[in-house]
C-alpha atoms as a PDB file:
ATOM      1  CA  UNK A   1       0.000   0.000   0.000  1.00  0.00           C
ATOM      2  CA  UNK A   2       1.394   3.437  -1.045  1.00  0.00           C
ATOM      3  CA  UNK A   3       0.383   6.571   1.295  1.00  0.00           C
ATOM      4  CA  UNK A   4       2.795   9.273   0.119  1.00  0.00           C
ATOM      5  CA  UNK A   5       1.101  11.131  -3.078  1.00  0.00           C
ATOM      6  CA  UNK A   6       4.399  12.028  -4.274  1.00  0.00           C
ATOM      7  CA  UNK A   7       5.778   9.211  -4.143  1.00  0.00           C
ATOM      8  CA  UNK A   8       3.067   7.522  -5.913  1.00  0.00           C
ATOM      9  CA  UNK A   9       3.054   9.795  -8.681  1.00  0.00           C
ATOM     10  CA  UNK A  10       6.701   9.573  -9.492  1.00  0.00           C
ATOM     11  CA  UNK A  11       6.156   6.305  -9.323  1.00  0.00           C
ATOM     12  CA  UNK A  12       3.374   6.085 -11.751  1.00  0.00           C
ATOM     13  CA  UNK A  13       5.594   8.836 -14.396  1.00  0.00           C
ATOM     14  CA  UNK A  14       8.406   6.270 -14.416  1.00  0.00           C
ATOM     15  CA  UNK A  15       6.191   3.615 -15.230  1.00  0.00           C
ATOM     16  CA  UNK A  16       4.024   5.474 -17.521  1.00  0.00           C
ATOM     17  CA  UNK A  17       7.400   6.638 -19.349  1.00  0.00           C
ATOM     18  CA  UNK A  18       8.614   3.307 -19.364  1.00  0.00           C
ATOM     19  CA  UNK A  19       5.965   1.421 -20.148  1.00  0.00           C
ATOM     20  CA  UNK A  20       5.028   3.877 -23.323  1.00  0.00           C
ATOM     21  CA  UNK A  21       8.567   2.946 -24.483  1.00  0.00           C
ATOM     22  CA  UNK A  22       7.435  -0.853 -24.689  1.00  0.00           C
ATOM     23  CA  UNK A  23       6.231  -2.380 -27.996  1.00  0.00           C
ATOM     24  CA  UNK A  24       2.393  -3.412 -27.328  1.00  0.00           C
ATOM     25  CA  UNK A  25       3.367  -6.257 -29.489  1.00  0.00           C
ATOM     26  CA  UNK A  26       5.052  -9.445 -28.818  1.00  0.00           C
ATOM     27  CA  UNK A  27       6.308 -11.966 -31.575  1.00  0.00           C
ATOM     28  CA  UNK A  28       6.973 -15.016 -29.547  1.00  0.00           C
ATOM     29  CA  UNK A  29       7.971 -17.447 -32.395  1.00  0.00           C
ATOM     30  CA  UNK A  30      11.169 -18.112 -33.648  1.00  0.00           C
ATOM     31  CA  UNK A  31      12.166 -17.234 -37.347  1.00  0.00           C
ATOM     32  CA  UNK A  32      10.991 -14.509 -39.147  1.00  0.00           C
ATOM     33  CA  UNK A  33       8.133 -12.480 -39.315  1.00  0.00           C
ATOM     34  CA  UNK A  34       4.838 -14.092 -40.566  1.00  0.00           C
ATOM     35  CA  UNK A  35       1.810 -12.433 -41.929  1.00  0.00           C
ATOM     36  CA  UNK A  36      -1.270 -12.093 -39.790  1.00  0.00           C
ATOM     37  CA  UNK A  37      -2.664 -15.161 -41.736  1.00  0.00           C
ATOM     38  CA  UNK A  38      -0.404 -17.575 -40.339  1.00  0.00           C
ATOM     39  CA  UNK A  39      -0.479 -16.460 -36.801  1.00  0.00           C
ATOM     40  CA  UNK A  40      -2.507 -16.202 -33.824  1.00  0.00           C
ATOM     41  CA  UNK A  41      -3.182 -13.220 -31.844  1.00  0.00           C
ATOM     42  CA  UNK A  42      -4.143 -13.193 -28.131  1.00  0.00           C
ATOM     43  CA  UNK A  43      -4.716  -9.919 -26.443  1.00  0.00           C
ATOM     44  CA  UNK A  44      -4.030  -9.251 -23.145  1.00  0.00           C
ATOM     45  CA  UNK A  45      -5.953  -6.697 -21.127  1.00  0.00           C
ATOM     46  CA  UNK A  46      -3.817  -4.389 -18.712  1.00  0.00           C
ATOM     47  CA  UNK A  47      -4.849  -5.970 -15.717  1.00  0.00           C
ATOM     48  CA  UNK A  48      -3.665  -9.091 -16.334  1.00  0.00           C
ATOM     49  CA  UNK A  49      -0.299 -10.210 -15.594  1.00  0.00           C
ATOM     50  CA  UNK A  50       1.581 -13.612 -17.142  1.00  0.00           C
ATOM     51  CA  UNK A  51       3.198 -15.668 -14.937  1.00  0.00           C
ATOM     52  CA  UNK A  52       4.195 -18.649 -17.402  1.00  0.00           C
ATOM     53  CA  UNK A  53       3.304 -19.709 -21.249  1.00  0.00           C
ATOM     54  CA  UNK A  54       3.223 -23.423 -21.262  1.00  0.00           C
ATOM     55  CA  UNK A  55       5.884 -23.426 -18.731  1.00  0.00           C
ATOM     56  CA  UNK A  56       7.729 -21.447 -19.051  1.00  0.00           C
ATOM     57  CA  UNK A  57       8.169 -17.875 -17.724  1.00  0.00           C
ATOM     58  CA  UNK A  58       8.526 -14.610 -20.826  1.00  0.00           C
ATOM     59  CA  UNK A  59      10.319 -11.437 -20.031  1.00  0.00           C
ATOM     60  CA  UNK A  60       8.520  -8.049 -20.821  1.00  0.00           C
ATOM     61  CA  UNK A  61       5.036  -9.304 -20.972  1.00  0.00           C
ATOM     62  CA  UNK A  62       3.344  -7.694 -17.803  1.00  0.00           C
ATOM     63  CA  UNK A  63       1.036  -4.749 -18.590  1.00  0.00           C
ATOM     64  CA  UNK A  64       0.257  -3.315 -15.430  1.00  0.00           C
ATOM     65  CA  UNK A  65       0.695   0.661 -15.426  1.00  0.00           C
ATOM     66  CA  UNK A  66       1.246   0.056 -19.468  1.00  0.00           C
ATOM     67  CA  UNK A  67      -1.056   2.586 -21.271  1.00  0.00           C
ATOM     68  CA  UNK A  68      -2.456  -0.531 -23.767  1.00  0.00           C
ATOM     69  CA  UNK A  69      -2.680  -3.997 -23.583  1.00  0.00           C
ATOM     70  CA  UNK A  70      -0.431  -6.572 -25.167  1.00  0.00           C
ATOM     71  CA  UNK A  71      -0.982  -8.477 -28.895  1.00  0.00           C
ATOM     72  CA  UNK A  72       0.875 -11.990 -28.231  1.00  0.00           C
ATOM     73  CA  UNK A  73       1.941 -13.267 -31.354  1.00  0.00           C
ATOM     74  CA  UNK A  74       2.036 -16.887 -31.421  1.00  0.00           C
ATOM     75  CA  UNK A  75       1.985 -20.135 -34.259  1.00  0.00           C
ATOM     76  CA  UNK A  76      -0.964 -22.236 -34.421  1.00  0.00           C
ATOM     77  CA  UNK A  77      -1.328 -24.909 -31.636  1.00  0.00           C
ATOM     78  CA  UNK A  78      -2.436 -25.079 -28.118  1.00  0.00           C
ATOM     79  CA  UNK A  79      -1.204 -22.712 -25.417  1.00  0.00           C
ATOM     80  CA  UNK A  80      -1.576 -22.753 -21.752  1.00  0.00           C
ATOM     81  CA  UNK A  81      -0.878 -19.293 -20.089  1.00  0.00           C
ATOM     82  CA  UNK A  82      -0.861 -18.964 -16.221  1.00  0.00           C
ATOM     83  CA  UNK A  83      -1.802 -15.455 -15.413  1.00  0.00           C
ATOM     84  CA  UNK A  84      -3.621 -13.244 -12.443  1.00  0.00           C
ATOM     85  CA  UNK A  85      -5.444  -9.957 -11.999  1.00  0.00           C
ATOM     86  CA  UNK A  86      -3.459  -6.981 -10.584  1.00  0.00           C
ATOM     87  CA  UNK A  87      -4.613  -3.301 -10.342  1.00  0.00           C
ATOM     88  CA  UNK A  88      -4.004  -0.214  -8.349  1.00  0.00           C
ATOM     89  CA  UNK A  89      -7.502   1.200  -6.654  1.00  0.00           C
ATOM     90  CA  UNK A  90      -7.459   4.682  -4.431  1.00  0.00           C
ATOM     91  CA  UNK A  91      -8.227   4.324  -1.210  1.00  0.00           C
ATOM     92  CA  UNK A  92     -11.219   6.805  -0.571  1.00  0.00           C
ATOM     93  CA  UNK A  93      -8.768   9.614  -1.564  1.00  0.00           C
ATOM     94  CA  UNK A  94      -6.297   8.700   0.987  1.00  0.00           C
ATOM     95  CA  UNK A  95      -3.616   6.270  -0.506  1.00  0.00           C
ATOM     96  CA  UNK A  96      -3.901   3.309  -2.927  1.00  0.00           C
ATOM     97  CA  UNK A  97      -3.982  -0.542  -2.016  1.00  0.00           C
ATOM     98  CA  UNK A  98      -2.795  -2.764  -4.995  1.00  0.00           C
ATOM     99  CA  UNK A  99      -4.677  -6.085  -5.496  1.00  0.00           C
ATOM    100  CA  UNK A 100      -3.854  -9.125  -6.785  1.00  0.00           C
ATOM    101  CA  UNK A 101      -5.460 -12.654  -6.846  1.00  0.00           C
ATOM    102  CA  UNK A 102      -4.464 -16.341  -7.481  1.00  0.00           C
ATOM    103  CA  UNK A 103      -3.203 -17.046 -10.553  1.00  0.00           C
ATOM    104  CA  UNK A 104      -5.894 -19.073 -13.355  1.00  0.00           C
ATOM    105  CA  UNK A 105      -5.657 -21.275 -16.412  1.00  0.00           C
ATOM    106  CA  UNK A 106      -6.213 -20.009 -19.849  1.00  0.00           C
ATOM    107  CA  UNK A 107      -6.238 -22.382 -22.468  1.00  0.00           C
ATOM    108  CA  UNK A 108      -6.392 -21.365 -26.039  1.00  0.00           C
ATOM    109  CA  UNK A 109      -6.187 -23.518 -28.916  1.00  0.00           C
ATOM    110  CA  UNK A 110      -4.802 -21.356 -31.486  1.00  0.00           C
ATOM    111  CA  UNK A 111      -5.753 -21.496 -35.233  1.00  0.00           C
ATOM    112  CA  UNK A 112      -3.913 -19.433 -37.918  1.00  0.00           C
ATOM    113  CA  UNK A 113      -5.701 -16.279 -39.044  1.00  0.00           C
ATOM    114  CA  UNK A 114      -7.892 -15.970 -35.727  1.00  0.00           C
ATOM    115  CA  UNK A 115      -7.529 -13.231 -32.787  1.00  0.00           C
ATOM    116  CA  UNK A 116      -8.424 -14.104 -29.243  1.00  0.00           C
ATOM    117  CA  UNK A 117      -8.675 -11.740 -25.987  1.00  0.00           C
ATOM    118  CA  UNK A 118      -8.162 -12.938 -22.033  1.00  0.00           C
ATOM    119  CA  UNK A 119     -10.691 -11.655 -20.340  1.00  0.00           C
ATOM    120  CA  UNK A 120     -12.726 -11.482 -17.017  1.00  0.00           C
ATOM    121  CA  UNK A 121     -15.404  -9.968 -15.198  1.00  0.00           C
ATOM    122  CA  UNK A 122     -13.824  -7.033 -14.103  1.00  0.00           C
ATOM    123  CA  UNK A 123     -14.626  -5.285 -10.482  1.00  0.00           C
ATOM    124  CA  UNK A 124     -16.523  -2.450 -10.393  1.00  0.00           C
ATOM    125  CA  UNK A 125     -15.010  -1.569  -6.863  1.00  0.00           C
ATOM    126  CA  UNK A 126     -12.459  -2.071  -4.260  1.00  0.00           C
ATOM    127  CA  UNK A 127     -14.520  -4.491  -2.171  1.00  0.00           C
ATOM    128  CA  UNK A 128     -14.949  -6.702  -5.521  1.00  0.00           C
ATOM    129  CA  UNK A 129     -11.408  -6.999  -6.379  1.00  0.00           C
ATOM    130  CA  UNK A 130     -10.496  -8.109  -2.874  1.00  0.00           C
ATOM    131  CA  UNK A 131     -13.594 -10.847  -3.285  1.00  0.00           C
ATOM    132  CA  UNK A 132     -12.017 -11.930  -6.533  1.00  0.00           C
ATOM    133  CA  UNK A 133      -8.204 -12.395  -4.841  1.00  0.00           C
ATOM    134  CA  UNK A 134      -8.928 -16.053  -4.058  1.00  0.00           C
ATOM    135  CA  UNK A 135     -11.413 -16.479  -6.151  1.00  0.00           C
ATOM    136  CA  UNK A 136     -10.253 -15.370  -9.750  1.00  0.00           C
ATOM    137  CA  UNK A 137     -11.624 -16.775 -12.884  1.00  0.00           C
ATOM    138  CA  UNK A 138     -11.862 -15.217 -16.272  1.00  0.00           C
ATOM    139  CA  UNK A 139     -12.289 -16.893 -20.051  1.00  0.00           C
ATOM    140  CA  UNK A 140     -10.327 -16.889 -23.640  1.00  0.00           C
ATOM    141  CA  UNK A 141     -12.503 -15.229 -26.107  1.00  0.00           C
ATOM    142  CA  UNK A 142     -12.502 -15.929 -29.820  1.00  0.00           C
ATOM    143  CA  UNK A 143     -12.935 -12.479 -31.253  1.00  0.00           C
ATOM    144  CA  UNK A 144     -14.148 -13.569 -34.865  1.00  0.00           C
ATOM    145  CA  UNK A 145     -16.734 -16.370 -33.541  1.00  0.00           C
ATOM    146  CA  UNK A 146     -17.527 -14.902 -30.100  1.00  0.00           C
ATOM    147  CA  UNK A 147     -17.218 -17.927 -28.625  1.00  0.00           C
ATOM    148  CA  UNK A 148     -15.567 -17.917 -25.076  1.00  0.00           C
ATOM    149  CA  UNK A 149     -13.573 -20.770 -23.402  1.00  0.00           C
ATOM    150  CA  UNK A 150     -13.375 -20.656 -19.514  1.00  0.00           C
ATOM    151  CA  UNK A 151     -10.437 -20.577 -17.379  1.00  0.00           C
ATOM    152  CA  UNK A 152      -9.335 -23.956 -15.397  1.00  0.00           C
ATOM    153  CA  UNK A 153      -8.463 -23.493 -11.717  1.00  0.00           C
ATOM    154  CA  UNK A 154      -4.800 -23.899 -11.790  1.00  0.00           C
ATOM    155  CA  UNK A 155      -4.493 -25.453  -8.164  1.00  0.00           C
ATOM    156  CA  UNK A 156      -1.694 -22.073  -7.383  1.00  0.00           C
ATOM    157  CA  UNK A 157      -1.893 -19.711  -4.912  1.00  0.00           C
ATOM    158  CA  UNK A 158       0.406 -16.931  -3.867  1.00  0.00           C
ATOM    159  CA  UNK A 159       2.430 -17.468  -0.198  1.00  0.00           C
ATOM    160  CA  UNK A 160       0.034 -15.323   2.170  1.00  0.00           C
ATOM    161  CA  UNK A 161       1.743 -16.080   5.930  1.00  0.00           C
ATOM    162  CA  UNK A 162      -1.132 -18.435   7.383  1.00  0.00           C
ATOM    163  CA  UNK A 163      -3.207 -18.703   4.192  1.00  0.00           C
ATOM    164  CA  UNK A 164      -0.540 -20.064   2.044  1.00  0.00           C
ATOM    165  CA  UNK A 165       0.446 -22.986   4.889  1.00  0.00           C
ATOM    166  CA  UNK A 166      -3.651 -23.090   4.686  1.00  0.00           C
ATOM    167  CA  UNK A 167      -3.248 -23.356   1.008  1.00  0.00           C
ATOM    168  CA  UNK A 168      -0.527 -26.642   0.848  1.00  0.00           C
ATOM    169  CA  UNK A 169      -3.299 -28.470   3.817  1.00  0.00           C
ATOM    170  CA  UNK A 170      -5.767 -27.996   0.986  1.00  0.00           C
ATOM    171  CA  UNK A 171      -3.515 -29.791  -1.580  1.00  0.00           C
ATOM    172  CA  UNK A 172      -2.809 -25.785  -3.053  1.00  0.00           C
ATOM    173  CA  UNK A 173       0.618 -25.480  -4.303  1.00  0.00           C
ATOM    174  CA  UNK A 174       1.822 -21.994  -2.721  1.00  0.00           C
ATOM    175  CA  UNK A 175       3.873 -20.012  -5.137  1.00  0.00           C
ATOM    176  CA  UNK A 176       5.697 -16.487  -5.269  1.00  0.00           C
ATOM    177  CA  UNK A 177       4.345 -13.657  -8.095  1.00  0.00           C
ATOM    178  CA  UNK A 178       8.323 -13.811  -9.497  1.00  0.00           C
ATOM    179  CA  UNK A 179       8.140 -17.057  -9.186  1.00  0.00           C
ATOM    180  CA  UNK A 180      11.341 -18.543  -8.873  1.00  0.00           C
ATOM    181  CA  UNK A 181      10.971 -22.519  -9.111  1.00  0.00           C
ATOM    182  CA  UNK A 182      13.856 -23.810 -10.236  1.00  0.00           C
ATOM    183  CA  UNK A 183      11.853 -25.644 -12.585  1.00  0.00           C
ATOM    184  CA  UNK A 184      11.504 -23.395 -15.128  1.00  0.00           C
ATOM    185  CA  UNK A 185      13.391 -21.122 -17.612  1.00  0.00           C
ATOM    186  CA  UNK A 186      12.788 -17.611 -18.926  1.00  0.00           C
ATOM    187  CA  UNK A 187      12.942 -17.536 -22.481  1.00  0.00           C
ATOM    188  CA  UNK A 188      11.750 -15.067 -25.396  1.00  0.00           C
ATOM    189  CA  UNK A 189       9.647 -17.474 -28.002  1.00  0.00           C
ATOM    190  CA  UNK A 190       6.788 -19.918 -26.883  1.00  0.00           C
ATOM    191  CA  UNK A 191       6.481 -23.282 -28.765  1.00  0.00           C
ATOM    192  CA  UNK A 192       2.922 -24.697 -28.900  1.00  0.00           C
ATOM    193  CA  UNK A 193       2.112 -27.643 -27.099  1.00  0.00           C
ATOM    194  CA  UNK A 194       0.411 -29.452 -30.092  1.00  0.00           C
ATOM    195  CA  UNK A 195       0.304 -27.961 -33.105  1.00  0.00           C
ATOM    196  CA  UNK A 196      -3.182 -28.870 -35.625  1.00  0.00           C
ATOM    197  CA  UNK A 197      -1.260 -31.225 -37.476  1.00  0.00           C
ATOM    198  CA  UNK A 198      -0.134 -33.277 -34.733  1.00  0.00           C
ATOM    199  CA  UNK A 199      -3.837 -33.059 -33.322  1.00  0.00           C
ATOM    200  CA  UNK A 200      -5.675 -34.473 -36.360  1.00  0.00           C
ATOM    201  CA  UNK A 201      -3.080 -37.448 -36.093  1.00  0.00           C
ATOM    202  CA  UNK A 202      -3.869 -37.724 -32.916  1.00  0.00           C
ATOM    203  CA  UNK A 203      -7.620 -37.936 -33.603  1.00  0.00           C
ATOM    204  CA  UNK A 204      -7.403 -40.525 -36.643  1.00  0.00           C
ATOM    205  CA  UNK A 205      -5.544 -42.976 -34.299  1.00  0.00           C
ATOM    206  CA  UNK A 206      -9.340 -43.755 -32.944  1.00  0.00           C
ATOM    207  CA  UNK A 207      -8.915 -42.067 -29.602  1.00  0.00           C
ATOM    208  CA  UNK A 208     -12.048 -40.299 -28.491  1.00  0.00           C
ATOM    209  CA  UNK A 209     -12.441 -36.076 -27.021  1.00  0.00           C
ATOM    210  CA  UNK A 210     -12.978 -37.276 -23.720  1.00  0.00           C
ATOM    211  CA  UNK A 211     -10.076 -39.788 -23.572  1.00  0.00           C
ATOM    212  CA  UNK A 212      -8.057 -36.702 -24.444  1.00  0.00           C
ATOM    213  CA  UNK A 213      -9.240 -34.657 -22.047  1.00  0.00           C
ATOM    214  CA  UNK A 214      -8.985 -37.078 -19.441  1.00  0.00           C
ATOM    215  CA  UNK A 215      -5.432 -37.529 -20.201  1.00  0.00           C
ATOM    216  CA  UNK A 216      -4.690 -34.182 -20.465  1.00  0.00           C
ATOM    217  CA  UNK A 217      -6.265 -33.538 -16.911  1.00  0.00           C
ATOM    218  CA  UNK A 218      -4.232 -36.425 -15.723  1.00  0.00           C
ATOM    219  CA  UNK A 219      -1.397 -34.738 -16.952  1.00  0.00           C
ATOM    220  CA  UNK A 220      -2.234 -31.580 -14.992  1.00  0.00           C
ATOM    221  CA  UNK A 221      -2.649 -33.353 -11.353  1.00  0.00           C
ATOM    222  CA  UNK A 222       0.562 -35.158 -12.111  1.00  0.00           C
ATOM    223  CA  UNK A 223       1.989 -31.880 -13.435  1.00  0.00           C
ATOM    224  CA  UNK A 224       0.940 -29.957 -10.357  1.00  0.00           C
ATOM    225  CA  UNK A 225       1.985 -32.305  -7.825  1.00  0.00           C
ATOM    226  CA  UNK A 226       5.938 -32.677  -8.824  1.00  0.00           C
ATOM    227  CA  UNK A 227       5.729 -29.217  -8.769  1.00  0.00           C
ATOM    228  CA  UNK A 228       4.333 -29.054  -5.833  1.00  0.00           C
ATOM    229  CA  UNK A 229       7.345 -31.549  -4.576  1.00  0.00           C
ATOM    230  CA  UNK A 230       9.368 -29.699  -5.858  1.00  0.00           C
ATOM    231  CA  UNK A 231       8.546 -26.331  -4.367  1.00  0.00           C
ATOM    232  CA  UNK A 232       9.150 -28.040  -1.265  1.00  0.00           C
ATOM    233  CA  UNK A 233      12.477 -29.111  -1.750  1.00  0.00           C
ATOM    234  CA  UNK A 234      13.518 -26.041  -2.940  1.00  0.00           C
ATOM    235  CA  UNK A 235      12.339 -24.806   0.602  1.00  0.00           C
ATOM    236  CA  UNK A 236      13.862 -28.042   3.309  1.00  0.00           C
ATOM    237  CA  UNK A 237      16.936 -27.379   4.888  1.00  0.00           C
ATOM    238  CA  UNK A 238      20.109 -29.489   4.346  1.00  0.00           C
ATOM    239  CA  UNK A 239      18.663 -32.068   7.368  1.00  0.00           C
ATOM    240  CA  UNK A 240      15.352 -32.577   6.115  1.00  0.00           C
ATOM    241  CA  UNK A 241      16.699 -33.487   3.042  1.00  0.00           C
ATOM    242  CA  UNK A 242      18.836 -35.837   4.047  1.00  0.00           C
ATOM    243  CA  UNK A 243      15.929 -37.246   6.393  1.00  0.00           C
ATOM    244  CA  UNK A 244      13.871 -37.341   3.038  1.00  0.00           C
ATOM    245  CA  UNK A 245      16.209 -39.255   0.876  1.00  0.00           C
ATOM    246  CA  UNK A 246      17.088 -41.671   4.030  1.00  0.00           C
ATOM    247  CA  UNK A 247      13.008 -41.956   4.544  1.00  0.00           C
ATOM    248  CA  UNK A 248      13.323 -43.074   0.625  1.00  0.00           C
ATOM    249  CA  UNK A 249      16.207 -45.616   0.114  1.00  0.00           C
ATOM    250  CA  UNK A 250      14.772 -47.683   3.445  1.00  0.00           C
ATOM    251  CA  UNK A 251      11.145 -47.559   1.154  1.00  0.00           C
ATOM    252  CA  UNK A 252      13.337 -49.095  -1.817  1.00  0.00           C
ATOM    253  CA  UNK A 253      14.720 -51.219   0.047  1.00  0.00           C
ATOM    254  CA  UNK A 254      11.480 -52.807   1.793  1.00  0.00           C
ATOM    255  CA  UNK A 255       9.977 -52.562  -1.743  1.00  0.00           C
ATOM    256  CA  UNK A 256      12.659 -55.652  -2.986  1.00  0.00           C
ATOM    257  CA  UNK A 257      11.806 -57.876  -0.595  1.00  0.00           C
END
């Protein structure tokens, strides 16, 4: 929370100065550049911050304080972007208190030629941005078609003191907004994670929609839980990892006999 107003807006005229610097546009493919026909487009709204692309964490993507959104611009296929809600609301003219939820899921299957927008039902006051801080859901909207594809919970939350040891009870994995898991890698270009071609292949092989999607949620749990495991890690001391891998050989070990 900032309470000096001149702080605040020297703060904001940095950011404002920087962020108008910034190219509203992103080309995250590698190679050169493709015409509009061969490409997706997926707008992000200013409020909206990206914490990972399939993965893996992007550099310069955050909008918040940016005058204009971002135009992510990305090959056909299937893309998976973790991202939250974070604004700046004034405090009944005395200071500002800067709000940010749990991180959600937005999937968007990306054909060549279309444009899509991340979106959400934004707050139309303080008290409903705080409701939506645990709570945040939002939806990938085909611009062309209208059609809108809502967000899966992602099973993160942010580390909150008491509510983020709450949080791992709960099966939550707790993470930190830059998070820093060594598990993944910042990089500049996004690969899909199936492109259309490799998706009609997968379909003529006689394997139904729902098998797919129960695979692919599968793949989440599993997904979620090693990196819940490994979040953990990350955090034991030298002792309790020792403890851990001790705790594991003796479970090998009763395992062979």
């Amino acid at each position: 929370m900032i309470r000096n107003a001149t702080t605040l807006v020297s703060l904001l005229l940095m950011l404002a100065l920087t962020a108008c610097a910034q190219n509203p546009v992103r080309k995250l493919y590698e190679g050169d550049k493709r015409p509009e026909s061969e490409i997706a487009v997926v707008r992000v709204p200013i409020q909206l911050e990206i914490m990972r692309i399939n993965g893996q964490r992007v550099d310069g993507l955050n909008t918040l304080f940016s005058p204009q959104h971002k135009d992510l611009h990305l090959l056909p296929g299937e893309y998976r972007i973790l991202a939250y809600y974070k604004d700046l609301w004034e405090l009944n003219g005395d200071g500002h208190d800067l709000v940010k939820t749990d991180p959600a899921l937005f999937v968007v299957n990306a054909k060549a030629g279309a444009s899509y927008e991340l979106g959400f039902k934004e707050p139309q006051s303080l008290e409903e941005a705080r409701h939506l801080e645990n709570k945040f859901s939002g939806y990938v909207l085909n611009t062309r078609t209208g059609e809108k594809t809502p967000t899966r919970a992602s099973g993160l939350a942010f580390q909150s003191g008491i509510a983020g040891s709450l949080g791992e009870i709960a099966g939550v994995q707790t993470v930190e907004e830059t998070d820093k898991t060594p598990t993944q890698s910042s990089s500049s270009t996004v690969a899909p994670l199936k492109t259309p071609e490799s998706g009609s292949r997968q379909n003529g092989t006689g394997g139904s929609a729902h098998e797919e999607q129960a695979e692919s949620s599968q793949a989440d749990t599993e997904q979620n839980y090693l990196n819940m495991l490994k979040a953990y890690w990350s955090q034991a001391t030298q002792d309790e990892r020792r403890a851990f891998l001790e705790w594991i050989s003796k479970e090998e070990a009763s395992g062979k006999k």
